[in-house]
PDB file of N, CA and C in Angstrom:
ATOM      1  N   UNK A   1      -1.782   6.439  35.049  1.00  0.00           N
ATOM      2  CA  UNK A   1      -0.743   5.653  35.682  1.00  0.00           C
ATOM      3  C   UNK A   1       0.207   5.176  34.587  1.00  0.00           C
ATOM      4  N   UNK A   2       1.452   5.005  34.406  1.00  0.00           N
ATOM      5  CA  UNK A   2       2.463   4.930  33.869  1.00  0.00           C
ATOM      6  C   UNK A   2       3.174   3.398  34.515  1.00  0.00           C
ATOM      7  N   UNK A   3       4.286   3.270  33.431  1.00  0.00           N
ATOM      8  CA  UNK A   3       5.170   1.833  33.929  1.00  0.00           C
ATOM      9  C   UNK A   3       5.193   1.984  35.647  1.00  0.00           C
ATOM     10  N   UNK A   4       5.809   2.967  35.553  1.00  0.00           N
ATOM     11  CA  UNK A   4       6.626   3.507  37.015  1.00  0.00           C
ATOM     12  C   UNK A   4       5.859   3.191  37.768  1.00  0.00           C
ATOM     13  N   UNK A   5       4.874   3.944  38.356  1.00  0.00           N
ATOM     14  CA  UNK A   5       3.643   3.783  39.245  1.00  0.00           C
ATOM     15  C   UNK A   5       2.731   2.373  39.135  1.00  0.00           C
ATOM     16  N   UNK A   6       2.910   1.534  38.103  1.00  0.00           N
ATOM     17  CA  UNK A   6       2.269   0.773  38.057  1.00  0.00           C
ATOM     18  C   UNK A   6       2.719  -0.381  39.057  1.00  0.00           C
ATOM     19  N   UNK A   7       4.424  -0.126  38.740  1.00  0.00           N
ATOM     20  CA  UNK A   7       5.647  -1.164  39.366  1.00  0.00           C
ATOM     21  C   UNK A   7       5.371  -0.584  40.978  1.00  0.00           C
ATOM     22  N   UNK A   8       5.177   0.209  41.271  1.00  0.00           N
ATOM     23  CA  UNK A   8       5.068   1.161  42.443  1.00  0.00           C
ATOM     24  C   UNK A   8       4.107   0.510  43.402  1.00  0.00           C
ATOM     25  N   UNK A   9       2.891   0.449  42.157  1.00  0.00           N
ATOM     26  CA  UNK A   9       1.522  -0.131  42.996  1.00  0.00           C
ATOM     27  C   UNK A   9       1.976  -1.207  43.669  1.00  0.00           C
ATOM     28  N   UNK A  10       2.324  -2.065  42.712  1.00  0.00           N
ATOM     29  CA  UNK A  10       2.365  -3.215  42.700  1.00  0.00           C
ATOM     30  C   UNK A  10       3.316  -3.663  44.089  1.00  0.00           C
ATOM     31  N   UNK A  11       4.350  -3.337  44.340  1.00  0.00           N
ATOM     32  CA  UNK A  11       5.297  -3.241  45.191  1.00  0.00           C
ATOM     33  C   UNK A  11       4.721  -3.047  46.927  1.00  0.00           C
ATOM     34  N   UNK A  12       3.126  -1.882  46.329  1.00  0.00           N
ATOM     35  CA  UNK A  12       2.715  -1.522  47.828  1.00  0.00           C
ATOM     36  C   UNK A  12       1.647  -2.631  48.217  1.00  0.00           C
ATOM     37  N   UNK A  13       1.248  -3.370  47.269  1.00  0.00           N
ATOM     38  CA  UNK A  13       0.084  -4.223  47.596  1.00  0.00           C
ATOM     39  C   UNK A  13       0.603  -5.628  47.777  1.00  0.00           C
ATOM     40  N   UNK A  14       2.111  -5.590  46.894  1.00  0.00           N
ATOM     41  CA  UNK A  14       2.370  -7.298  47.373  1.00  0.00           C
ATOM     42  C   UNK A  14       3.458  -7.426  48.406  1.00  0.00           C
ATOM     43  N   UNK A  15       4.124  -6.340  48.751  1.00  0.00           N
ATOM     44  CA  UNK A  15       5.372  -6.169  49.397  1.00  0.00           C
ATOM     45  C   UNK A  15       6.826  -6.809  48.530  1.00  0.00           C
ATOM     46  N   UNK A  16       6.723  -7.162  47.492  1.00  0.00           N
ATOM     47  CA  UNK A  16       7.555  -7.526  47.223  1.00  0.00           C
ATOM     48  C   UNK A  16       8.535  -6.573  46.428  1.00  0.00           C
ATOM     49  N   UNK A  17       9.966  -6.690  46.261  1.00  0.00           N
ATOM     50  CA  UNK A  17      11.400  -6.051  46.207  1.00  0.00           C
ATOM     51  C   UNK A  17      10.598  -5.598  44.740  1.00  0.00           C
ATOM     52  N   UNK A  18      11.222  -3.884  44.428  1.00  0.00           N
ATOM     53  CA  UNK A  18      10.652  -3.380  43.704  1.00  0.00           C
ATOM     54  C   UNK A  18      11.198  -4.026  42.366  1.00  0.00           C
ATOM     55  N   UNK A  19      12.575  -4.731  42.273  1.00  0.00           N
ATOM     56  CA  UNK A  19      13.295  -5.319  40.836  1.00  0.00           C
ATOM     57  C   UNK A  19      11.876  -6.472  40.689  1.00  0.00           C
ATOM     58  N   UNK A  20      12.038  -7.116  41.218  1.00  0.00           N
ATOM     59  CA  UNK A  20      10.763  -8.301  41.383  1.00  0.00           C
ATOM     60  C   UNK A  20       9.751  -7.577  40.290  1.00  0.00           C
ATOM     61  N   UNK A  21       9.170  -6.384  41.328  1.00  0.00           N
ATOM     62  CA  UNK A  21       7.638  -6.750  40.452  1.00  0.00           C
ATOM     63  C   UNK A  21       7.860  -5.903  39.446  1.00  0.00           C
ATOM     64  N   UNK A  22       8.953  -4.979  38.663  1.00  0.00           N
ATOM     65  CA  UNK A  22       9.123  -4.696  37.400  1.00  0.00           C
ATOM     66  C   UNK A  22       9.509  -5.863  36.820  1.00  0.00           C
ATOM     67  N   UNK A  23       9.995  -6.969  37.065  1.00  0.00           N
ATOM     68  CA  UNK A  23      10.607  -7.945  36.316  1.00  0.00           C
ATOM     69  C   UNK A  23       8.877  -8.493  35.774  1.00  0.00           C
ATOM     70  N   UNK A  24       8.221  -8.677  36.889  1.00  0.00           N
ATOM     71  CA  UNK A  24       6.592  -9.395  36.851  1.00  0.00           C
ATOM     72  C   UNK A  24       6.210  -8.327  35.662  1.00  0.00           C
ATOM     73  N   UNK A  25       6.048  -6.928  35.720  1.00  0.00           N
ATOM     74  CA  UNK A  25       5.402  -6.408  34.876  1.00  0.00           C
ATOM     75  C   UNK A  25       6.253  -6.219  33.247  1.00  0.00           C
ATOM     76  N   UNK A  26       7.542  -6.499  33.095  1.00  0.00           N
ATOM     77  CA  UNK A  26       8.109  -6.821  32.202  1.00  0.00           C
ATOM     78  C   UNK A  26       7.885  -8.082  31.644  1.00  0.00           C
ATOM     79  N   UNK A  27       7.707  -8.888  32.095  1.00  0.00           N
ATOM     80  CA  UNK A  27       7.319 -10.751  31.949  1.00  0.00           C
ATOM     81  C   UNK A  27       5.654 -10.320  31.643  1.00  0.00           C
ATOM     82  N   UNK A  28       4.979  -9.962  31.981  1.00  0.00           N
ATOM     83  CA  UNK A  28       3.562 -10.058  31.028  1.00  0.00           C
ATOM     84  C   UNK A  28       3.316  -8.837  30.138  1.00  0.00           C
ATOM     85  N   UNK A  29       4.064  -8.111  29.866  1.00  0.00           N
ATOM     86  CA  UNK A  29       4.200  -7.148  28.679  1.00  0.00           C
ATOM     87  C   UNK A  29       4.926  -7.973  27.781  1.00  0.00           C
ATOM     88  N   UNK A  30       6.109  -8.919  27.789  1.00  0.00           N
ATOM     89  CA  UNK A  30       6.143  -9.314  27.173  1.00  0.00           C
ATOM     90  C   UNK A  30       5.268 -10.651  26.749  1.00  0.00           C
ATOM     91  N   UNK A  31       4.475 -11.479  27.621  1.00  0.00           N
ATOM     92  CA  UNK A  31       3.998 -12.345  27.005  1.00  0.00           C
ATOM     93  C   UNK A  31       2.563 -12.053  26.378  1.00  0.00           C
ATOM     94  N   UNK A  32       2.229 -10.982  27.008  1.00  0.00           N
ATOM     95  CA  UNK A  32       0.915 -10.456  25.837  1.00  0.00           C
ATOM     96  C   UNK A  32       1.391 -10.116  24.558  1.00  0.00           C
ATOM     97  N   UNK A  33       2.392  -9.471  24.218  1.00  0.00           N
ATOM     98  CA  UNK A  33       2.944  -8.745  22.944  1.00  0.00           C
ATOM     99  C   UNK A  33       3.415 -10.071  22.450  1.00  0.00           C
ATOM    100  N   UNK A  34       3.777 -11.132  22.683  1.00  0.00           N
ATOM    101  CA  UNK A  34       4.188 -11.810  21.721  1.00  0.00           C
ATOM    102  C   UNK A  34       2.994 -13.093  21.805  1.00  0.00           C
ATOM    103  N   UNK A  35       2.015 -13.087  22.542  1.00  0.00           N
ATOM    104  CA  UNK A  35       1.052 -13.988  22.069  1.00  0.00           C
ATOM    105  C   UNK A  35       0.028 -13.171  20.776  1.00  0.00           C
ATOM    106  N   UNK A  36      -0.174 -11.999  21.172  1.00  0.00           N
ATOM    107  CA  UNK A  36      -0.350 -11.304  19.815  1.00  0.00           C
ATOM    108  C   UNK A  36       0.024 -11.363  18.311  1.00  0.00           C
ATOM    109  N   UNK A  37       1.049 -11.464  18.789  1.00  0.00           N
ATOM    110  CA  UNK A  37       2.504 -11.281  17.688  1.00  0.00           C
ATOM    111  C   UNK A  37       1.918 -13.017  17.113  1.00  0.00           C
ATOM    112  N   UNK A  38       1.801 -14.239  17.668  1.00  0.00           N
ATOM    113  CA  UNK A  38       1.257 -15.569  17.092  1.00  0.00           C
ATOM    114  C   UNK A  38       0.160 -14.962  16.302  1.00  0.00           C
ATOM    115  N   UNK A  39      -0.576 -14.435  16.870  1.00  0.00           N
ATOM    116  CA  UNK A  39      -2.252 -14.834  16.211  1.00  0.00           C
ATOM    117  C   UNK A  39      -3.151 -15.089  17.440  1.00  0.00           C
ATOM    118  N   UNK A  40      -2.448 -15.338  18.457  1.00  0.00           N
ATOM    119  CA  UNK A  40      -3.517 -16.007  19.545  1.00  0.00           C
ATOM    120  C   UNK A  40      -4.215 -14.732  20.681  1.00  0.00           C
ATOM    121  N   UNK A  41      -5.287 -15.147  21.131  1.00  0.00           N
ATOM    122  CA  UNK A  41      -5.432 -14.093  22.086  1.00  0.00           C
ATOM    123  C   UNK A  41      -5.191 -14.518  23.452  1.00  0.00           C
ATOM    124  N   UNK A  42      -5.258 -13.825  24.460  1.00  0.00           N
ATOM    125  CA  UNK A  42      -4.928 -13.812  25.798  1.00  0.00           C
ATOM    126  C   UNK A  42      -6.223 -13.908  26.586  1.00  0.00           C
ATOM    127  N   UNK A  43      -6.686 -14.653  27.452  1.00  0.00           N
ATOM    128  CA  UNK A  43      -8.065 -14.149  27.952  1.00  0.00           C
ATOM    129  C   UNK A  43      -7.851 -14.204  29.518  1.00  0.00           C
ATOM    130  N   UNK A  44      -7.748 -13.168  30.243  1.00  0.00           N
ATOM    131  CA  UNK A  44      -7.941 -13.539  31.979  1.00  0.00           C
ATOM    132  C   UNK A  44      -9.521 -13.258  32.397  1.00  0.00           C
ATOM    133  N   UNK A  45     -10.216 -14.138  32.538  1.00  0.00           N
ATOM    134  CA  UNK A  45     -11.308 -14.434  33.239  1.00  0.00           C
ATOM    135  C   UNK A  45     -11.466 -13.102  34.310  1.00  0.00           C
ATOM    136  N   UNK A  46     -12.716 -12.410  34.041  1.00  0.00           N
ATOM    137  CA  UNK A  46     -12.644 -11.359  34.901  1.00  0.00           C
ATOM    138  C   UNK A  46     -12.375 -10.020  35.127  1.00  0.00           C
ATOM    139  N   UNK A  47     -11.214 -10.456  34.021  1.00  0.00           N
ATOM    140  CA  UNK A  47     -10.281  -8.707  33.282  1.00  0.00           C
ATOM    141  C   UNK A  47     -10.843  -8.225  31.803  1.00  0.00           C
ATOM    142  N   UNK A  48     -10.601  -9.468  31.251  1.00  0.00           N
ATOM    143  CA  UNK A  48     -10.684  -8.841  29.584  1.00  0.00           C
ATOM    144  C   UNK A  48      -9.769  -9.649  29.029  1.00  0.00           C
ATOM    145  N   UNK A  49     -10.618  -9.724  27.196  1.00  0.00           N
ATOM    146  CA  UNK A  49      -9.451  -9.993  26.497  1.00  0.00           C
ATOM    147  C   UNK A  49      -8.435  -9.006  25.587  1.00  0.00           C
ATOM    148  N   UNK A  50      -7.331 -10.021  25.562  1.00  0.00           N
ATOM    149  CA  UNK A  50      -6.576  -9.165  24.825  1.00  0.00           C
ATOM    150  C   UNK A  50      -6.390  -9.797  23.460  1.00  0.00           C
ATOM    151  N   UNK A  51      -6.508  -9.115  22.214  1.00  0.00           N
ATOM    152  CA  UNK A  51      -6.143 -10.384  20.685  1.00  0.00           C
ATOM    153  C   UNK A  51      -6.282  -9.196  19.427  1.00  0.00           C
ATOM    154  N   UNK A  52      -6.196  -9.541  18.352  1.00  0.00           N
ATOM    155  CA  UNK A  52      -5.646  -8.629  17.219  1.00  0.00           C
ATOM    156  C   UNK A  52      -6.898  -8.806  16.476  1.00  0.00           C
ATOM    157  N   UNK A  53      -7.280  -7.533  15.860  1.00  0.00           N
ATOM    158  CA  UNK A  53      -8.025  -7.238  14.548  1.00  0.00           C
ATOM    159  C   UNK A  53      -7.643  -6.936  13.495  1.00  0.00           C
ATOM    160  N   UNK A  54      -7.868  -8.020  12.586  1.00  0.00           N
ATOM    161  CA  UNK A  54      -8.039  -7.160  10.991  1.00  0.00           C
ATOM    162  C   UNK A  54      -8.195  -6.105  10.891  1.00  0.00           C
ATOM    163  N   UNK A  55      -7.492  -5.089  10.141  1.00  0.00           N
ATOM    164  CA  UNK A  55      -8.110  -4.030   9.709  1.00  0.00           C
ATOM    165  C   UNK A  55      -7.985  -3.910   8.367  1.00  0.00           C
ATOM    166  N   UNK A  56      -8.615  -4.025   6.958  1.00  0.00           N
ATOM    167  CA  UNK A  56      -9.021  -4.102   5.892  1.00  0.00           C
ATOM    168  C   UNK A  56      -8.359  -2.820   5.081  1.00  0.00           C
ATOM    169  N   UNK A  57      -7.170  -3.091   3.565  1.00  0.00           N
ATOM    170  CA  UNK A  57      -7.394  -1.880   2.760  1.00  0.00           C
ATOM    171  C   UNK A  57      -8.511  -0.818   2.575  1.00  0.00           C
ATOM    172  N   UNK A  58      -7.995   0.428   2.865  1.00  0.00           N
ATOM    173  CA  UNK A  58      -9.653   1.347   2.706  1.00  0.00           C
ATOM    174  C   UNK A  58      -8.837   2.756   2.004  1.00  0.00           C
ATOM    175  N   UNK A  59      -9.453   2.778   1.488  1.00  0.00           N
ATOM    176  CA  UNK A  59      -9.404   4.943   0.853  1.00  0.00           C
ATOM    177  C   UNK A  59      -9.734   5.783   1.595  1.00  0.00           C
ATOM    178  N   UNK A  60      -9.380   6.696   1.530  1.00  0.00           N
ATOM    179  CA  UNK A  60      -9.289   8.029   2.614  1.00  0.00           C
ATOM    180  C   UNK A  60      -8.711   9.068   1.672  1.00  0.00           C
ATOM    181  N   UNK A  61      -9.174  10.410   2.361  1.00  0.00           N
ATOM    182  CA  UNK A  61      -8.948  11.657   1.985  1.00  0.00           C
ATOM    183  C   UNK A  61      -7.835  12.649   2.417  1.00  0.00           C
ATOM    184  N   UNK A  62      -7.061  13.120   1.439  1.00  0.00           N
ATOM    185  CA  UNK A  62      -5.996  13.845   2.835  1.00  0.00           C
ATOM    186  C   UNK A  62      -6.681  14.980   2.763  1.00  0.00           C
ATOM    187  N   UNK A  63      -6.494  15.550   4.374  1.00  0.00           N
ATOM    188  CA  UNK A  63      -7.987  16.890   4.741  1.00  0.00           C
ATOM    189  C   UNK A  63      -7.308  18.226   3.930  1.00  0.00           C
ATOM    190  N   UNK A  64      -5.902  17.831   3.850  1.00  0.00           N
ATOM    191  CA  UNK A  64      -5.366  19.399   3.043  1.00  0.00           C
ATOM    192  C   UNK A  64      -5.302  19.532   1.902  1.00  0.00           C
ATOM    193  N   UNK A  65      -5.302  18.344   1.192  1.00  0.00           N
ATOM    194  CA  UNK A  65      -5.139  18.827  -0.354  1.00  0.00           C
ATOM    195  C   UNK A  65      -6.430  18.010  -1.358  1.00  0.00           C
ATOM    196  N   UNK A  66      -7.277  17.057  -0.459  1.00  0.00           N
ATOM    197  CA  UNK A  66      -8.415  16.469  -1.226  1.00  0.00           C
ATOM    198  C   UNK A  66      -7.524  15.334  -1.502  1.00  0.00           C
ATOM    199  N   UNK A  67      -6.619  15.168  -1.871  1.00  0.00           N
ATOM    200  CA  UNK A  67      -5.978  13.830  -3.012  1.00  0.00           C
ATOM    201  C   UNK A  67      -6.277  12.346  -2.157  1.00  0.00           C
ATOM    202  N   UNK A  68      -6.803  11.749  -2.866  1.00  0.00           N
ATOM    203  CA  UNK A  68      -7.395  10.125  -2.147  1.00  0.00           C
ATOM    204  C   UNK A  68      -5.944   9.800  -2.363  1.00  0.00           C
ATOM    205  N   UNK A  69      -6.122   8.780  -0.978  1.00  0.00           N
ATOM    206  CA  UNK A  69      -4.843   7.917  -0.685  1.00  0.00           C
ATOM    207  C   UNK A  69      -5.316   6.336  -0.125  1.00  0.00           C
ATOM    208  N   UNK A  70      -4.445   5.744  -0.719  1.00  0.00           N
ATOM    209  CA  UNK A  70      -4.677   4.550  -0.047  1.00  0.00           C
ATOM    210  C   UNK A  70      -3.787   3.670   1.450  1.00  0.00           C
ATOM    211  N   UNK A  71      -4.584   3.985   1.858  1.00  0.00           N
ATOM    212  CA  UNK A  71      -4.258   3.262   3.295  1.00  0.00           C
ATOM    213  C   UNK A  71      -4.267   1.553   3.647  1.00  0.00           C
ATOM    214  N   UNK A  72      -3.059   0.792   3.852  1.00  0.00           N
ATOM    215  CA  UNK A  72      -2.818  -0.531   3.468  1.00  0.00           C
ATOM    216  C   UNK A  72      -3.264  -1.188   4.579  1.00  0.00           C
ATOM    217  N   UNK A  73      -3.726  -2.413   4.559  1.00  0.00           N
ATOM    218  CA  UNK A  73      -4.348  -3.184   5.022  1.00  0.00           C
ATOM    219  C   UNK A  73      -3.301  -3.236   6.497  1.00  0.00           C
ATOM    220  N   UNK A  74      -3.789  -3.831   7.898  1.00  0.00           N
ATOM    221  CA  UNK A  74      -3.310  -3.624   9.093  1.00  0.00           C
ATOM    222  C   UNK A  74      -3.496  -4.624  10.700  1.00  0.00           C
ATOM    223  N   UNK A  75      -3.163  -4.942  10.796  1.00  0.00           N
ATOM    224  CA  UNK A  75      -3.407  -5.534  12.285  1.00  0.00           C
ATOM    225  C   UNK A  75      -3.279  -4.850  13.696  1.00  0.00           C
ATOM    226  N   UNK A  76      -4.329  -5.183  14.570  1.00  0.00           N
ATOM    227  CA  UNK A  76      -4.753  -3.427  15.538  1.00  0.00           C
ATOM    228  C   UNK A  76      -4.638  -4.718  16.926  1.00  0.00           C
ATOM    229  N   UNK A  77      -3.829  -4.480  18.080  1.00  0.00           N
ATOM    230  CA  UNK A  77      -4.477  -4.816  19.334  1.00  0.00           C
ATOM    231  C   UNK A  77      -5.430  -4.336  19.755  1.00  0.00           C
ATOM    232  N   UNK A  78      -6.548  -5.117  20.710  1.00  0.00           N
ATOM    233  CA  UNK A  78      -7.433  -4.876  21.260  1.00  0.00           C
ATOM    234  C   UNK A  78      -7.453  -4.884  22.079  1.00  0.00           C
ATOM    235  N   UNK A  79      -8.066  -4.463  23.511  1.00  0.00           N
ATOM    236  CA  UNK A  79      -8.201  -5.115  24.299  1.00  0.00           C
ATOM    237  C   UNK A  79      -9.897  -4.849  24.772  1.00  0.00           C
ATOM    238  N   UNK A  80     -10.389  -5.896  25.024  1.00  0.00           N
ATOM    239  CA  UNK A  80     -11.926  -6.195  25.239  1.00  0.00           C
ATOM    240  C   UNK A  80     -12.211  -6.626  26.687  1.00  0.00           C
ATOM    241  N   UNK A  81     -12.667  -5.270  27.532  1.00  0.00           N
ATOM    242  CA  UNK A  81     -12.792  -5.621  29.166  1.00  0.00           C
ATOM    243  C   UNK A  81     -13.637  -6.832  29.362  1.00  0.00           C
ATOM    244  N   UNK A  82     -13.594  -8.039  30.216  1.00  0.00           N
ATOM    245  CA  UNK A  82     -14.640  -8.646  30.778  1.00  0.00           C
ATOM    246  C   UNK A  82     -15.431  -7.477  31.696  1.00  0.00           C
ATOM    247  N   UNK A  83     -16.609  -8.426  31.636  1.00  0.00           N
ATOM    248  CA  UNK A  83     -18.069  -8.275  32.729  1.00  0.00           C
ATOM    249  C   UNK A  83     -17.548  -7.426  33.978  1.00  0.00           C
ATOM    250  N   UNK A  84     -16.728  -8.399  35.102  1.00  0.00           N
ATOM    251  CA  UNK A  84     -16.234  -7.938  36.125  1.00  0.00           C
ATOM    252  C   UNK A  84     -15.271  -6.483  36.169  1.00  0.00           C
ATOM    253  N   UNK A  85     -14.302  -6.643  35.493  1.00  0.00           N
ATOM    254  CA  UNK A  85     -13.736  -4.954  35.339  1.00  0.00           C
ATOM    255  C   UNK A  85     -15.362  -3.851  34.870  1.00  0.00           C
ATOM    256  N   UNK A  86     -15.969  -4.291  33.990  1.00  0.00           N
ATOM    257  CA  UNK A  86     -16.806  -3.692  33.733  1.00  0.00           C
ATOM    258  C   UNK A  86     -17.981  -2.878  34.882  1.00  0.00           C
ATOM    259  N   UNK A  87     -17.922  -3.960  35.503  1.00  0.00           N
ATOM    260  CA  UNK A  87     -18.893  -4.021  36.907  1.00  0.00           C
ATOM    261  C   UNK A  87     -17.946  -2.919  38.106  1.00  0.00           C
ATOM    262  N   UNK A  88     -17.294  -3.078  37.784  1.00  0.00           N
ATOM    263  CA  UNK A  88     -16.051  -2.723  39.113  1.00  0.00           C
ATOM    264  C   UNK A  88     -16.154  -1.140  38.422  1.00  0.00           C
ATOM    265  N   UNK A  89     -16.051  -0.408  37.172  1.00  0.00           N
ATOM    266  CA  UNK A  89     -15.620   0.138  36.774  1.00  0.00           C
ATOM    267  C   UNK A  89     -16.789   1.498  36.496  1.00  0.00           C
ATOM    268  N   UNK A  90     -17.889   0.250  37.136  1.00  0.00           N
ATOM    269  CA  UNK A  90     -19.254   1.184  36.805  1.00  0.00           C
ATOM    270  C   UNK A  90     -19.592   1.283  37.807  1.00  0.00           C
ATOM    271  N   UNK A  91     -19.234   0.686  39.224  1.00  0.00           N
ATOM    272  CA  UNK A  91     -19.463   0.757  40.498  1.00  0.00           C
ATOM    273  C   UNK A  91     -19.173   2.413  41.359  1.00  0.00           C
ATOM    274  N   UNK A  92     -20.211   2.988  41.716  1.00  0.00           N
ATOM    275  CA  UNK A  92     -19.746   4.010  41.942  1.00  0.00           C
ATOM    276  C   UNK A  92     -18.266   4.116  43.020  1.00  0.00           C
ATOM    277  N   UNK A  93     -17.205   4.553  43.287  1.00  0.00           N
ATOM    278  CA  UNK A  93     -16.480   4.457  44.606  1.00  0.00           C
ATOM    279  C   UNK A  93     -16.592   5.203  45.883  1.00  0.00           C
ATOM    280  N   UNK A  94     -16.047   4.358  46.598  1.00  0.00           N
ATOM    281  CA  UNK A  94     -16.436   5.246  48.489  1.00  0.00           C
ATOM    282  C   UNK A  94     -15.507   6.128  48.067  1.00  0.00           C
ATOM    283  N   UNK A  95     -16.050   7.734  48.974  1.00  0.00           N
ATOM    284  CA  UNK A  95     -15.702   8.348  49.395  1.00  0.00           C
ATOM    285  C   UNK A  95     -14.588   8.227  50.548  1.00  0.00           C
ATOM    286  N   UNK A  96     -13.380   8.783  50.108  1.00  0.00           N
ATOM    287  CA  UNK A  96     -12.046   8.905  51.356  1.00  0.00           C
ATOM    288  C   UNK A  96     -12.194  10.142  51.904  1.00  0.00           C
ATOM    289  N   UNK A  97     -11.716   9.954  53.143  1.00  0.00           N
ATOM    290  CA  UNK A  97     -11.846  11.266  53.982  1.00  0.00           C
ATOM    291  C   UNK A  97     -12.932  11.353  55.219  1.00  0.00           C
ATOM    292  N   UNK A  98     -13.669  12.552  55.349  1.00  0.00           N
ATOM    293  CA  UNK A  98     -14.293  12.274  56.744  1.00  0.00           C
ATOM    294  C   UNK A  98     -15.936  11.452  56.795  1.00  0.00           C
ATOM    295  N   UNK A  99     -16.014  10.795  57.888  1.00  0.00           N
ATOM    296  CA  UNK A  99     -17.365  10.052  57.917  1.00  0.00           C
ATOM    297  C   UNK A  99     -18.069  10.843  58.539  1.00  0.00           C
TER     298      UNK A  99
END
């Protein structure tokens, strides 16, 4: 699923004007990316969190010529499902179509 379809979903489940709920899904793309962007993480109860990792200077190999390189230290989004997506996600789903 993509922006598009996401705005799409969204549109079929809340009824609301399709500018609306791209504006909604523009308004929490941006407020995850810039609570990130602080230092802070995001947590919705149920979904998962969202928050940044260290990632540490390390050495590495380039695979074509052998020559070690150094790769500079980094900050990575995460995102860490809660329990419930988890549950939902491991739940097998009904079958659509004939009974």
């Amino acid at each position: 699923m993509n922006k598009t379809e996401l705005v799409a979903a969204l549109v079929e489940k809340t009824e609301m004007p399709k500018k609306s709920a791209e504006k909604a899904v523009n308004a929490f793309v941006d407020v995850v990316s810039e609570t990130l962007v602080q230092g802070d993480k995001l947590q919705l109860i149920g979904f998962g969190t969202f928050s940044v990792k260290d990632r540490p200077a390390r050495a590495a190999r380039n695979p074509r010529t052998g020559e070690e390189i150094k790769i500079a230290a980094s900050k990575a989004p995460v995102f860490k499902p809660g329990k419930a997506l988890k549950d939902k996600v491991n739940t097998p789903a009904k079958k659509k179509g004939k009974k």
